[in-house]
N, C-alpha and C. Protein backbone atom coordinates (compact mmCIF):
# COMPACT_ATOMS: atom_id res chain seq x y z
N UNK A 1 -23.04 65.73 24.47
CA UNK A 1 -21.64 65.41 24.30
C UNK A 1 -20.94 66.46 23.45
N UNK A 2 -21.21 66.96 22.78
CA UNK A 2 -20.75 67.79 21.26
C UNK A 2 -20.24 69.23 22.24
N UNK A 3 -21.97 69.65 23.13
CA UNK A 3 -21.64 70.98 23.85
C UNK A 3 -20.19 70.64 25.22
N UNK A 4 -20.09 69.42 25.51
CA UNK A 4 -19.48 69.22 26.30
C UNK A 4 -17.70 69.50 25.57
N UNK A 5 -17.59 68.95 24.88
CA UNK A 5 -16.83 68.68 24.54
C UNK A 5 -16.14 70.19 23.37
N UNK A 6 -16.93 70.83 22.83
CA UNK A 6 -16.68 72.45 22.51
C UNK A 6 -16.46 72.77 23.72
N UNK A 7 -17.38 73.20 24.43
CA UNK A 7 -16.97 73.77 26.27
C UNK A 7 -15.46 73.60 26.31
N UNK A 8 -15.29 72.44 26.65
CA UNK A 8 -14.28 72.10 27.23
C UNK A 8 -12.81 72.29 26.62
N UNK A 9 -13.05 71.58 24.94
CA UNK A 9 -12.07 72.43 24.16
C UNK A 9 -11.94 73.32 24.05
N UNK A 10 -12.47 74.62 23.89
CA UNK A 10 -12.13 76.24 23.86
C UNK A 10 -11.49 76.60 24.82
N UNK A 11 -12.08 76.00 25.77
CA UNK A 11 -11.32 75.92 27.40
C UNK A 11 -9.66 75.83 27.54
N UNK A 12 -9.57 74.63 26.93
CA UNK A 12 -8.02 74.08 27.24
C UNK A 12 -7.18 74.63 25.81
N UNK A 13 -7.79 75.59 24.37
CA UNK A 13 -6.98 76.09 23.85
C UNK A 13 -6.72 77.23 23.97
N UNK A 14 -7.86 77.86 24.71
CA UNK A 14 -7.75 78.87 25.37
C UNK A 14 -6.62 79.27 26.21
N UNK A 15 -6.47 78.42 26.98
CA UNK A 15 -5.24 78.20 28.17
C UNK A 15 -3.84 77.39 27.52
N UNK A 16 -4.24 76.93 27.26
CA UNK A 16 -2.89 75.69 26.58
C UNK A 16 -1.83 76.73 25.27
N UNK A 17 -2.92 76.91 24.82
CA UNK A 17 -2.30 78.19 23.54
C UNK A 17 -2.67 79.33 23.81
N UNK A 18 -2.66 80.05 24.84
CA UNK A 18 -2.80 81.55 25.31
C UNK A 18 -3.45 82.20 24.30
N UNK A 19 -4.38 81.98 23.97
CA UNK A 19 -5.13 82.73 23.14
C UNK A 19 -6.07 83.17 23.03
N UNK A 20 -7.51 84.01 22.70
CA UNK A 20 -8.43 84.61 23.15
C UNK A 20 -9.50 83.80 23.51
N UNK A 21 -10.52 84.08 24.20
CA UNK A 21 -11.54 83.04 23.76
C UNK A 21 -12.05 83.11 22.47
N UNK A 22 -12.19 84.50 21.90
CA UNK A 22 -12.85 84.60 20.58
C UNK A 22 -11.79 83.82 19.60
N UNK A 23 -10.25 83.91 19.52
CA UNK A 23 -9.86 83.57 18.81
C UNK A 23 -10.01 81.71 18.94
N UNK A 24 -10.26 80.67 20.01
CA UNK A 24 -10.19 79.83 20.38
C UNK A 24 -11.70 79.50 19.90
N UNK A 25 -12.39 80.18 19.71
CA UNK A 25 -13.86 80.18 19.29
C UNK A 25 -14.02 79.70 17.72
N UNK A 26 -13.10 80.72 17.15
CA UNK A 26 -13.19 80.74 15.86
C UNK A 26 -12.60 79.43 15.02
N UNK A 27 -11.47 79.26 15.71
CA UNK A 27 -10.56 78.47 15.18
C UNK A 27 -10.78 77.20 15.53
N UNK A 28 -11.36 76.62 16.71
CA UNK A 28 -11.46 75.41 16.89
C UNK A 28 -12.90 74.83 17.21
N UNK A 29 -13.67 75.71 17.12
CA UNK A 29 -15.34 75.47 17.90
C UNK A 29 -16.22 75.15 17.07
N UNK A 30 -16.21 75.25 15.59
CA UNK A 30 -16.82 74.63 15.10
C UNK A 30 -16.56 72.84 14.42
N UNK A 31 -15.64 72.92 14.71
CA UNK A 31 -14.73 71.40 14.88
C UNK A 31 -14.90 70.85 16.20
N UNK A 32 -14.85 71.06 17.12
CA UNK A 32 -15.41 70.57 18.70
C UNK A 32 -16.34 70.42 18.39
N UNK A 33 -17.38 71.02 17.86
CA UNK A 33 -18.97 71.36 18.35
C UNK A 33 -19.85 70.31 17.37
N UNK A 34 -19.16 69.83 15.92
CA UNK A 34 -19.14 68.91 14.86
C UNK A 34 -18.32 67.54 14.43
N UNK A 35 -17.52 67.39 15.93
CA UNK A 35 -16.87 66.33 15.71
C UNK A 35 -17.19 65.39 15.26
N UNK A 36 -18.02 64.80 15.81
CA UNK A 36 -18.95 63.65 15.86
C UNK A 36 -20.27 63.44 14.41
N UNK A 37 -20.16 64.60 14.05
CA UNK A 37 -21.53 64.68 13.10
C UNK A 37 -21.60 63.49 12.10
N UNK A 38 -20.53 62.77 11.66
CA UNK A 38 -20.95 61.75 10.91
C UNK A 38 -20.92 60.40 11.72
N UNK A 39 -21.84 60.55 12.50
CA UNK A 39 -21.93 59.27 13.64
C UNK A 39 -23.46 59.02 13.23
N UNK A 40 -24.03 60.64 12.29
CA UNK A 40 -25.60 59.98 11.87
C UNK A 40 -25.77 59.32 10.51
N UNK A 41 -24.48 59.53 10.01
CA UNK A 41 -24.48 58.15 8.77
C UNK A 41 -24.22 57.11 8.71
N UNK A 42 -23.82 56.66 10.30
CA UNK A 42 -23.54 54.91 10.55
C UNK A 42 -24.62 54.39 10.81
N UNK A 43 -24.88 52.97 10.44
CA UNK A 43 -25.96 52.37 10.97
C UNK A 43 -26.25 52.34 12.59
N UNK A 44 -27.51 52.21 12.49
CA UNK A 44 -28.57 52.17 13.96
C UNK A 44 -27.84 51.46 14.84
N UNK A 45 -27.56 49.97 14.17
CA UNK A 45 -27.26 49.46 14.96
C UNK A 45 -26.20 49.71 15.91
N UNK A 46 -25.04 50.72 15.99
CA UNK A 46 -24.32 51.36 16.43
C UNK A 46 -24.47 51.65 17.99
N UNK A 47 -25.87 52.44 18.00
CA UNK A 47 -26.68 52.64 18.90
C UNK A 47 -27.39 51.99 19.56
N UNK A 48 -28.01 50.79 19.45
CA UNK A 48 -28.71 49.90 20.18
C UNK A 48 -27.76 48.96 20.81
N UNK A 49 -26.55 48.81 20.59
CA UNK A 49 -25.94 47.60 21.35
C UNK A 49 -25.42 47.72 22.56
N UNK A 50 -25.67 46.67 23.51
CA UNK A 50 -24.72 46.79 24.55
C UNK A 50 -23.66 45.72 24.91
N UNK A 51 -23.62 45.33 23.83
CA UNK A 51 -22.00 44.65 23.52
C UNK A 51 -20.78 45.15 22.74
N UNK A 52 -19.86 44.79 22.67
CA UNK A 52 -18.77 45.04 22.03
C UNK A 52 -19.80 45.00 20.34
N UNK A 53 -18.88 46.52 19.72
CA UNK A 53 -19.42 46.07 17.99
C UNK A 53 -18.73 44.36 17.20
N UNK A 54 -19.18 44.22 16.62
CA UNK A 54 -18.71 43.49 15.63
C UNK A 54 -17.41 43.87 14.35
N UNK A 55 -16.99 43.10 14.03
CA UNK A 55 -16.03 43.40 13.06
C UNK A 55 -16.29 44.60 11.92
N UNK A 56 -17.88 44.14 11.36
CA UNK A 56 -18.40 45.08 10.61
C UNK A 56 -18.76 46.46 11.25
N UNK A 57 -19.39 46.18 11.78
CA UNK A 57 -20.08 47.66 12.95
C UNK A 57 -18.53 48.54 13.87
N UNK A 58 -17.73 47.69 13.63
CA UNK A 58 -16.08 48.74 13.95
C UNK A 58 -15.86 49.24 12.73
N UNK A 59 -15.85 48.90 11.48
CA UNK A 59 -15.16 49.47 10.76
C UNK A 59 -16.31 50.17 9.60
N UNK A 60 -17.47 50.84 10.08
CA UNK A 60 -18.48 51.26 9.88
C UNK A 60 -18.26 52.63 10.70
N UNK A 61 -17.74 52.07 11.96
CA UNK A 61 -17.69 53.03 13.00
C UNK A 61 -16.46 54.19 12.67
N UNK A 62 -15.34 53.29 12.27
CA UNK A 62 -14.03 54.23 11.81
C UNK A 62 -14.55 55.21 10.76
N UNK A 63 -15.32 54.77 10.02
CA UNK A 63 -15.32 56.14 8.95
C UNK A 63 -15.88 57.06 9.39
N UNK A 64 -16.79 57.28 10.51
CA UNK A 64 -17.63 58.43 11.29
C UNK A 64 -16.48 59.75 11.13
N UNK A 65 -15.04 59.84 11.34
CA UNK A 65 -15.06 60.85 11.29
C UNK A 65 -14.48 61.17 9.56
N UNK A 66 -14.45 60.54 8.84
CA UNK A 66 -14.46 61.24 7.36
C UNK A 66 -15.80 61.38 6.78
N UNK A 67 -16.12 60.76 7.14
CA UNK A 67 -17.85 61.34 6.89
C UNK A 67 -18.37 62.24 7.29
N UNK A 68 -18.18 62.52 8.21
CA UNK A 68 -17.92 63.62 9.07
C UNK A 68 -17.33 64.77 8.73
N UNK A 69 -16.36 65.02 8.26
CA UNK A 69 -16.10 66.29 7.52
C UNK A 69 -16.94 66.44 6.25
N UNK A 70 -16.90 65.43 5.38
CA UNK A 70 -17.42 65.52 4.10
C UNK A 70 -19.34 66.42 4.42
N UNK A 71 -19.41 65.87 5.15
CA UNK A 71 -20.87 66.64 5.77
C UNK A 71 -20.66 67.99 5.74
N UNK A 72 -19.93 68.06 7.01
CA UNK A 72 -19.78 69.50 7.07
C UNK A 72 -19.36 70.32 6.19
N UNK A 73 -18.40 70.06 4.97
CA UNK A 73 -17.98 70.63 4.33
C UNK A 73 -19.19 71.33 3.19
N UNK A 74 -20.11 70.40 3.00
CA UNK A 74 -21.15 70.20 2.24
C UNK A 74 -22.14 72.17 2.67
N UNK A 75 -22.18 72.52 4.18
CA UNK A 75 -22.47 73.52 4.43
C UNK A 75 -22.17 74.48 4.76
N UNK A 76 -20.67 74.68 5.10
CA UNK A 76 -19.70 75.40 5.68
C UNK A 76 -18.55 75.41 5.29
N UNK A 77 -17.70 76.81 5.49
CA UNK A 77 -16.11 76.69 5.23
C UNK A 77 -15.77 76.68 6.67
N UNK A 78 -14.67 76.04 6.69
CA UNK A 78 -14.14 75.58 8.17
C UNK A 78 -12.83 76.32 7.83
N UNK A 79 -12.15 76.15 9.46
CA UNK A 79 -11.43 76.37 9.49
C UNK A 79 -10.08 75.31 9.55
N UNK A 80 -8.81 75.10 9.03
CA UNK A 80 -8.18 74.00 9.01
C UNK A 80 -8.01 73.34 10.37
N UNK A 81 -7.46 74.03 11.36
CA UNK A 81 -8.15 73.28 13.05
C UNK A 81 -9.13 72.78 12.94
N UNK A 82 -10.22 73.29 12.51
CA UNK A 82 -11.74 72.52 12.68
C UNK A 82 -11.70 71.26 12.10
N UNK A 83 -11.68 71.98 10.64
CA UNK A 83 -11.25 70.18 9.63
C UNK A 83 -10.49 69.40 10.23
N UNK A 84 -9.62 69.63 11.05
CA UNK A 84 -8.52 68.34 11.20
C UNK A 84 -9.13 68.13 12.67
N UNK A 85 -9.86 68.92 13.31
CA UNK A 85 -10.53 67.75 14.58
C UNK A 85 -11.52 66.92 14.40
N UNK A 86 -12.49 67.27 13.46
CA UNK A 86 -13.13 66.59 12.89
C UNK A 86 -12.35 65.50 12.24
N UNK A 87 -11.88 65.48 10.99
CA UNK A 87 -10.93 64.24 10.77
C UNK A 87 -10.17 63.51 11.42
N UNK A 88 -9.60 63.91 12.43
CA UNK A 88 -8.78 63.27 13.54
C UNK A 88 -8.68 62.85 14.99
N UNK A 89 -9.59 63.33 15.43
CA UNK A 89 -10.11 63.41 16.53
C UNK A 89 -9.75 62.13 17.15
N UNK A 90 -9.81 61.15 16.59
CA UNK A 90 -9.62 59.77 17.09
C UNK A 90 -8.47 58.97 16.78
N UNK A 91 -7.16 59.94 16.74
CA UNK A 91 -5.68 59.68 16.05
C UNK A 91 -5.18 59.74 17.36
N UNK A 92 -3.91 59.18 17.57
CA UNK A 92 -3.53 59.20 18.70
C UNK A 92 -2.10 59.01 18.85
N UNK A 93 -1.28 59.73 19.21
CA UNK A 93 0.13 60.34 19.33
C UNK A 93 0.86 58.76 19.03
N UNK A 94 0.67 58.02 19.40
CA UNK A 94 1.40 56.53 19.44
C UNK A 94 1.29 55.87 17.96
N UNK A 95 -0.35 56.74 16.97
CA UNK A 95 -0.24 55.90 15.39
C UNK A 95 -1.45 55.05 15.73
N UNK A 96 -1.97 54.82 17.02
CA UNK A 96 -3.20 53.36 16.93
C UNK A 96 -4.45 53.77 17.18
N UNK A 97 -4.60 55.25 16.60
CA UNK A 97 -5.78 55.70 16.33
C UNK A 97 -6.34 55.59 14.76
N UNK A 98 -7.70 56.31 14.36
CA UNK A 98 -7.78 55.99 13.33
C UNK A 98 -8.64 57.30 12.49
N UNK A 99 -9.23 57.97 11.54
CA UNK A 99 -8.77 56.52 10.44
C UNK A 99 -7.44 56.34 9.53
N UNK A 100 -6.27 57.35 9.77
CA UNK A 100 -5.25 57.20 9.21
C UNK A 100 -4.33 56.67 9.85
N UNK A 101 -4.39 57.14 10.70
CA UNK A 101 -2.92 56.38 12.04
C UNK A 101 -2.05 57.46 12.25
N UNK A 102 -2.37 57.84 11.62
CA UNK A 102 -0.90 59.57 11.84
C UNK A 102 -0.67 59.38 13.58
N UNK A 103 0.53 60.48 13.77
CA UNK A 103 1.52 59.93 15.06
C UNK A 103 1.73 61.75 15.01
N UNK A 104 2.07 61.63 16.60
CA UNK A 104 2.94 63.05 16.62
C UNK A 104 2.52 64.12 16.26
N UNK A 105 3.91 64.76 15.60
CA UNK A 105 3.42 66.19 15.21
C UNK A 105 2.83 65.96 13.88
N UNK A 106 2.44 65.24 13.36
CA UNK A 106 1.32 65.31 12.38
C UNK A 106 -0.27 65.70 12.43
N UNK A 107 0.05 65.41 13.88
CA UNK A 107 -1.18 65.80 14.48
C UNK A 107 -1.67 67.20 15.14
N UNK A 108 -2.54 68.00 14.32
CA UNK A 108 -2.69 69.45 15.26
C UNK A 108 -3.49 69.59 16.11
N UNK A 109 -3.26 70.90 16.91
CA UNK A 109 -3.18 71.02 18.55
C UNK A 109 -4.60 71.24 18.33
N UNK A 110 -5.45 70.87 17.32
CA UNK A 110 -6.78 71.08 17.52
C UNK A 110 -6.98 69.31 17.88
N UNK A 111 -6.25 68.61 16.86
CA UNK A 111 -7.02 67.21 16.76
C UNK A 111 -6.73 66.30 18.51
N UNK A 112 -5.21 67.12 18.38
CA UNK A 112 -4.78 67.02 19.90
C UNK A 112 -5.75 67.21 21.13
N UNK A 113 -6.33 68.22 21.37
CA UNK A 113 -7.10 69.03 21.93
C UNK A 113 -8.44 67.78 22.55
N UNK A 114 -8.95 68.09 20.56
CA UNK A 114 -10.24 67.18 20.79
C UNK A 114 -10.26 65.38 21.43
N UNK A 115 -9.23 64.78 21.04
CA UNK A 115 -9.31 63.77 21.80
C UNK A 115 -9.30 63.71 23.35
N UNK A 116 -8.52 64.46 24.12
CA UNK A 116 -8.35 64.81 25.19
C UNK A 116 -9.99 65.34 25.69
N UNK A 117 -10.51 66.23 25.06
CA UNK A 117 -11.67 66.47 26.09
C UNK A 117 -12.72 65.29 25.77
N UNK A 118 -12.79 65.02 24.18
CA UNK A 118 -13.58 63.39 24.52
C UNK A 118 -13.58 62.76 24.56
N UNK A 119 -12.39 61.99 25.48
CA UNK A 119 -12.27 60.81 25.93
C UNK A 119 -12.42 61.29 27.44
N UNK A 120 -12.30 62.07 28.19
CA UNK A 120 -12.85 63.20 29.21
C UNK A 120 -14.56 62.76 29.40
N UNK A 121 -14.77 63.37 28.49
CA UNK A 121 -16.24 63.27 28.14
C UNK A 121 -17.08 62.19 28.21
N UNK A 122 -16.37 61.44 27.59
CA UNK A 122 -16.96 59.76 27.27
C UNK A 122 -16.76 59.11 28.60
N UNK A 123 -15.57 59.30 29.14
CA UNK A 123 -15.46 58.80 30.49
C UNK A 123 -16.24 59.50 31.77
N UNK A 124 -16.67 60.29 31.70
CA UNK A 124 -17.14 60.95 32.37
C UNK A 124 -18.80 61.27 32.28
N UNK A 125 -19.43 60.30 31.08
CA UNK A 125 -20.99 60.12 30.87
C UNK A 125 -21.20 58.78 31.06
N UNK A 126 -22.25 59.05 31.78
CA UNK A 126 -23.27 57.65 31.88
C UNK A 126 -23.28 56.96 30.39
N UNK A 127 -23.17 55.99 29.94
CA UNK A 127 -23.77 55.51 29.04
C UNK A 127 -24.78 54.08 28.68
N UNK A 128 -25.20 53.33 27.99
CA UNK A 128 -26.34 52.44 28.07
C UNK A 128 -25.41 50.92 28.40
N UNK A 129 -23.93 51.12 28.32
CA UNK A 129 -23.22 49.59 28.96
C UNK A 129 -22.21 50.21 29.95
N UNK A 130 -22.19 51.63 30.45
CA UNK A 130 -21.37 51.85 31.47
C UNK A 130 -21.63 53.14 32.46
N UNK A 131 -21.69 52.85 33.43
CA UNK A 131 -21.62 54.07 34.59
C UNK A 131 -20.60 55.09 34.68
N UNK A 132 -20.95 56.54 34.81
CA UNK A 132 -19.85 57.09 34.52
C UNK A 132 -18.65 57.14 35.28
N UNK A 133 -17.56 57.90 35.10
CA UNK A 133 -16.39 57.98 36.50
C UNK A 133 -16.81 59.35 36.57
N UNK A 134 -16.58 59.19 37.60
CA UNK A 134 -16.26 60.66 38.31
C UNK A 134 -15.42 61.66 37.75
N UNK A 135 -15.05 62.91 37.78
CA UNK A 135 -14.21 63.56 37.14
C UNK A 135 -12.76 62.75 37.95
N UNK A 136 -12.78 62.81 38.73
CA UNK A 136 -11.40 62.58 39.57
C UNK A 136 -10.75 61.37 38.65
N UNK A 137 -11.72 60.00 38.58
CA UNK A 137 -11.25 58.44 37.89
C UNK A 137 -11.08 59.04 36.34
N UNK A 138 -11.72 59.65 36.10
CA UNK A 138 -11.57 59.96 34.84
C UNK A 138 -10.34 60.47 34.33
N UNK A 139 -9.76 61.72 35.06
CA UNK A 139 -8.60 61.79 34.77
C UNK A 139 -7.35 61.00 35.41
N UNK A 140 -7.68 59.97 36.45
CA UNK A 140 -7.08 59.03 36.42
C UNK A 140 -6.75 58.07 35.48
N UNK A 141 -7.76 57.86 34.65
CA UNK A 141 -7.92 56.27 33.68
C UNK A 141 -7.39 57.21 32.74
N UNK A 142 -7.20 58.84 32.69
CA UNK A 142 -6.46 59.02 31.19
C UNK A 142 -5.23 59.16 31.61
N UNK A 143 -4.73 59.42 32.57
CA UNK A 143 -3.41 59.85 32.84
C UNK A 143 -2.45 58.50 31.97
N UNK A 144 -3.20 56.99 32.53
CA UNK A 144 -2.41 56.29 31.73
C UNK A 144 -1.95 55.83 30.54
N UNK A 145 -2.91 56.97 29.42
CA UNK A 145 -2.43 57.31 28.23
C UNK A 145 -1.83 58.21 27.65
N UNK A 146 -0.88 58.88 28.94
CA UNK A 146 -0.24 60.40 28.47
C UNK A 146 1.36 59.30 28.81
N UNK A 147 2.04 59.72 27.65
CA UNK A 147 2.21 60.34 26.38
C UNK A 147 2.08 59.54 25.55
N UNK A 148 1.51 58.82 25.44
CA UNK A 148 1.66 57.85 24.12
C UNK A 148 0.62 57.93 23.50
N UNK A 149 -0.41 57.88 24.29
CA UNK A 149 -2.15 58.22 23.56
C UNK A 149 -2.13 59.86 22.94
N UNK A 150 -2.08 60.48 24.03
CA UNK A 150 -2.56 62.06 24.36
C UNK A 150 -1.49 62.75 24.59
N UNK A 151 -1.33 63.74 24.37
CA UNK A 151 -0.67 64.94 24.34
C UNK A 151 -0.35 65.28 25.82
N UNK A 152 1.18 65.44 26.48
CA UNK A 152 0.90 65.43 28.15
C UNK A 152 1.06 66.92 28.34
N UNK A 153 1.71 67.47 27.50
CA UNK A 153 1.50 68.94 28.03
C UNK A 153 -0.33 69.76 27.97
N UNK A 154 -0.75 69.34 27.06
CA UNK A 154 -2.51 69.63 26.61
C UNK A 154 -3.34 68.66 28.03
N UNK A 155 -2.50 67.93 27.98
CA UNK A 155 -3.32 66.81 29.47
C UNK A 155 -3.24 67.35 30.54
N UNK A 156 -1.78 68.08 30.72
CA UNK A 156 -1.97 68.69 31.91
C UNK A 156 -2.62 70.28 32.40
N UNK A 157 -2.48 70.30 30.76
CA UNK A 157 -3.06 71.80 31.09
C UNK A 157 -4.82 71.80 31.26
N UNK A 158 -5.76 70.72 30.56
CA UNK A 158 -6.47 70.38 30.72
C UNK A 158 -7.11 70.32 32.68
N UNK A 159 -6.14 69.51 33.04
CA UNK A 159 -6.24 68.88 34.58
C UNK A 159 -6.39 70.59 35.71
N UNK A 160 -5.53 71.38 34.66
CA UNK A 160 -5.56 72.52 35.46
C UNK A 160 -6.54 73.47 35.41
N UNK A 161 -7.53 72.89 34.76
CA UNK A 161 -8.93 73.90 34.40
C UNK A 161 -9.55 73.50 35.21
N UNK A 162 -9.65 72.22 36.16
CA UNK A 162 -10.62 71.99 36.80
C UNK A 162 -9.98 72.31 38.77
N UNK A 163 -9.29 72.59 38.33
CA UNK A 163 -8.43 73.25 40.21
C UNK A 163 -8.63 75.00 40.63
N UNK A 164 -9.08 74.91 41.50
CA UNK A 164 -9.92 76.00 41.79
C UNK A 164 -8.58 77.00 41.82
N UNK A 165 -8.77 78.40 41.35
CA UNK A 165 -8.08 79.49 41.41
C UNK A 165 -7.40 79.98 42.43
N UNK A 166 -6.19 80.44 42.44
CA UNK A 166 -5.26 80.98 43.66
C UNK A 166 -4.99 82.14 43.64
């Protein structure tokens, strides 16, 4: 998921923000590639269920991504894109993301970025309570969170990475 989801982000800032790959490398890839990293300080149980979490096990789950930086920070200097996909990753243009709620342009085109390819991602893997979609359903089932979830100009530029060249 992590490589999927770097891939794919460098990809769409690459294109979305005309910018190098190296520079799209630098600036946002170690934040793609570490999003997730404090998902190994939540409990197990996280992982074994194939039900909905519990009240506790959600809000166990929300801190994954401040824990998550605090990790990384622990071995690395980041870059502020990186830090804030890592921290934000799971914020969402409408405020009903978490763990702050930030809205809008509070949100940068990294944290922007990263939600878009993993919820991509997530929709698009098998997992232990769901079958995956296809790329096609996948960007179907997100389309109906542009603009309020996701970013629609980053959404669409996204959609255009996967249409074969002219």
């Amino acid at each position: 998921h992590a490589v999927h989801v770097c891939m794919l982000g460098v990809a769409l800032a690459k294109r979305a923000l005309g910018i190098s790959k190296e520079e799209a490398l630098h600036r946002f890839g170690p934040g793609l590639l570490l999003h997730d990293l404090g998902l190994t300080e939540m409990p197990k149980d996280l992982y074994e269920r194939y039900d909905p979490l519990n009240p506790i096990l959600e809000s166990e789950f929300r801190r994954h991504p401040e824990a998550g930086l605090a990790l990384v920070q622990e071995f690395m200097d980041l870059t502020p894109e990186s830090e804030s996909i890592i921290l934000h990753h799971h914020e969402r243009l409408d405020g009903s993301g978490f763990p702050m709620g930030i809205a809008g342009d509070e949100l940068s085109d990294g944290a922007k970025i990263c939600a878009i390819v993993d919820t991509f991602d997530l929709l698009n893997t098998r997992t232990r309570y769901r079958e995956r979609l296809p790329s096609f359903e996948a960007l179907k089932a997100m389309k109906r969170g542009v603009p309020w979830q996701l970013d629609e100009s980053l959404f669409h530029e996204f959609v255009r990475i996967f249409l074969p060249p002219f």
